[in-house]
Protein backbone atom coordinates (compact mmCIF):
# COMPACT_ATOMS: atom_id res chain seq x y z
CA UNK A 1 17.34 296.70 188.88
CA UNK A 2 16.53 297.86 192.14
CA UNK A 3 20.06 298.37 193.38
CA UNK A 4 21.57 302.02 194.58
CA UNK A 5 23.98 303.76 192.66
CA UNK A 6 27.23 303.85 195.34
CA UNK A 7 26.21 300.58 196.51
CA UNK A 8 29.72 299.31 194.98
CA UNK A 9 31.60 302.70 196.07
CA UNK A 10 30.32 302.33 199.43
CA UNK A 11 31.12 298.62 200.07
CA UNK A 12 34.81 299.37 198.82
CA UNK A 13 35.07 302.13 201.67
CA UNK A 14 34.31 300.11 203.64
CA UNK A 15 36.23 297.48 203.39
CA UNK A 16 39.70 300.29 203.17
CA UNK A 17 38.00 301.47 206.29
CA UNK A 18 38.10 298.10 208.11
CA UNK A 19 41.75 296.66 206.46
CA UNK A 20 43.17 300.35 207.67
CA UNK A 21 41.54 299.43 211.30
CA UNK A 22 42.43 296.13 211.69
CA UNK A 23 45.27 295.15 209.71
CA UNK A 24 48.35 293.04 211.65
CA UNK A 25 50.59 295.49 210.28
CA UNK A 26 49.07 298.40 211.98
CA UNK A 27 48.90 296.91 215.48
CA UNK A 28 45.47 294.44 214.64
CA UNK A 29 44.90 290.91 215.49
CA UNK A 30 45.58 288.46 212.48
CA UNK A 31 42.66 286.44 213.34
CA UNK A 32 39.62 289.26 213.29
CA UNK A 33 41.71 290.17 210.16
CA UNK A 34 41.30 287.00 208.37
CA UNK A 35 37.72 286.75 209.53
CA UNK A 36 37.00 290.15 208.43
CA UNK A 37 38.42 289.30 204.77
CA UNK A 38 36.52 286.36 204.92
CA UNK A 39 33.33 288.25 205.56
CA UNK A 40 33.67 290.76 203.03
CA UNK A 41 34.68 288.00 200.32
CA UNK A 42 31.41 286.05 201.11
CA UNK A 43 29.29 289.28 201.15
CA UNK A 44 31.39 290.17 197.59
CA UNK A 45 29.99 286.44 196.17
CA UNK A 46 26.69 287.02 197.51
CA UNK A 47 25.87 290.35 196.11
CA UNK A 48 27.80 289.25 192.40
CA UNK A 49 30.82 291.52 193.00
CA UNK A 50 31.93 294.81 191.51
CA UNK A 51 29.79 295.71 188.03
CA UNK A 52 32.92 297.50 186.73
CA UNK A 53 35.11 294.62 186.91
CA UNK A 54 32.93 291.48 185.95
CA UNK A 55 35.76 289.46 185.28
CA UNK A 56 37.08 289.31 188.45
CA UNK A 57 34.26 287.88 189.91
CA UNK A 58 34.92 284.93 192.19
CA UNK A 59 38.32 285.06 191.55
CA UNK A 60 41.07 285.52 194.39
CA UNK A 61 43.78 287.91 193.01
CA UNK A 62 46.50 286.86 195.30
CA UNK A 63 46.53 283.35 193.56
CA UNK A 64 47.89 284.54 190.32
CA UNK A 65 50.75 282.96 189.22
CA UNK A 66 54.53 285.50 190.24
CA UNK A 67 56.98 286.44 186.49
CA UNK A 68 60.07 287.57 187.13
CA UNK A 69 61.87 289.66 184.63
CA UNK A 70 65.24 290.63 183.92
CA UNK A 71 66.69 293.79 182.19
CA UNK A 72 70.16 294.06 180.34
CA UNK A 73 72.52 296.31 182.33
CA UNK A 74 75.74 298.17 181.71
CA UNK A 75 76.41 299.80 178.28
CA UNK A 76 74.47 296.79 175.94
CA UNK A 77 70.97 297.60 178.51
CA UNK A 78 71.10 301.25 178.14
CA UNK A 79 71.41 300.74 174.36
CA UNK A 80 68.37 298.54 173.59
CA UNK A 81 66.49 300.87 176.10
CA UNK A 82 67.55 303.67 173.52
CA UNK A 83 66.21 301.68 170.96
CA UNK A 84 62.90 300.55 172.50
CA UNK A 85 62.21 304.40 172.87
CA UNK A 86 63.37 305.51 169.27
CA UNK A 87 61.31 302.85 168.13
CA UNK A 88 58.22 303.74 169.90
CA UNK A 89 58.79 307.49 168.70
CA UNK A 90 59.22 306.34 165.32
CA UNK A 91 56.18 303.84 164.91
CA UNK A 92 53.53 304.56 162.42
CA UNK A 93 50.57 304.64 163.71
């Protein structure tokens, strides 16, 4: 246990530092973007990730799977809103 205590903090700034540099949408080129990213990922697998969040160790986010939802409108959504929040107010705990 020989690692520093803002190790994790650190790398995170970092890598916000470097995405707010070089991102395409700020004027950046895509391709030292993507090789950027690519570099922090490896260095992220290497090291054994973020301690606070050891489940999402080697696992790429933006691969989870998109749900859609839909909510009732007009007068029959606004009433089972109403009733989701009296029930919640209600509830025994």
């Amino acid at each position: 246990m020989t690692e520093e205590p803002g190790r994790d903090a650190r790398r995170r700034a970092e890598f916000r530092a470097f995405v707010r540099r070089h991102h395409p949408d700020v004027g950046g080129d895509p391709d030292v973007f993507v090789a950027g990213v690519a570099r922090f990922r490896e260095s992220e697998r290497e090291t054994g990730g973020d301690s606070e969040h050891p489940g999402d160790r080697g696992r790429d986010r933006s691969d989870a799977p998109v749900v859609f939802t839909t909510r009732r409108g007009g007068i029959t959504g606004l009433l089972a809103r109403w009733r989701w929040r009296r029930a919640r107010r209600h509830r025994v705990r």
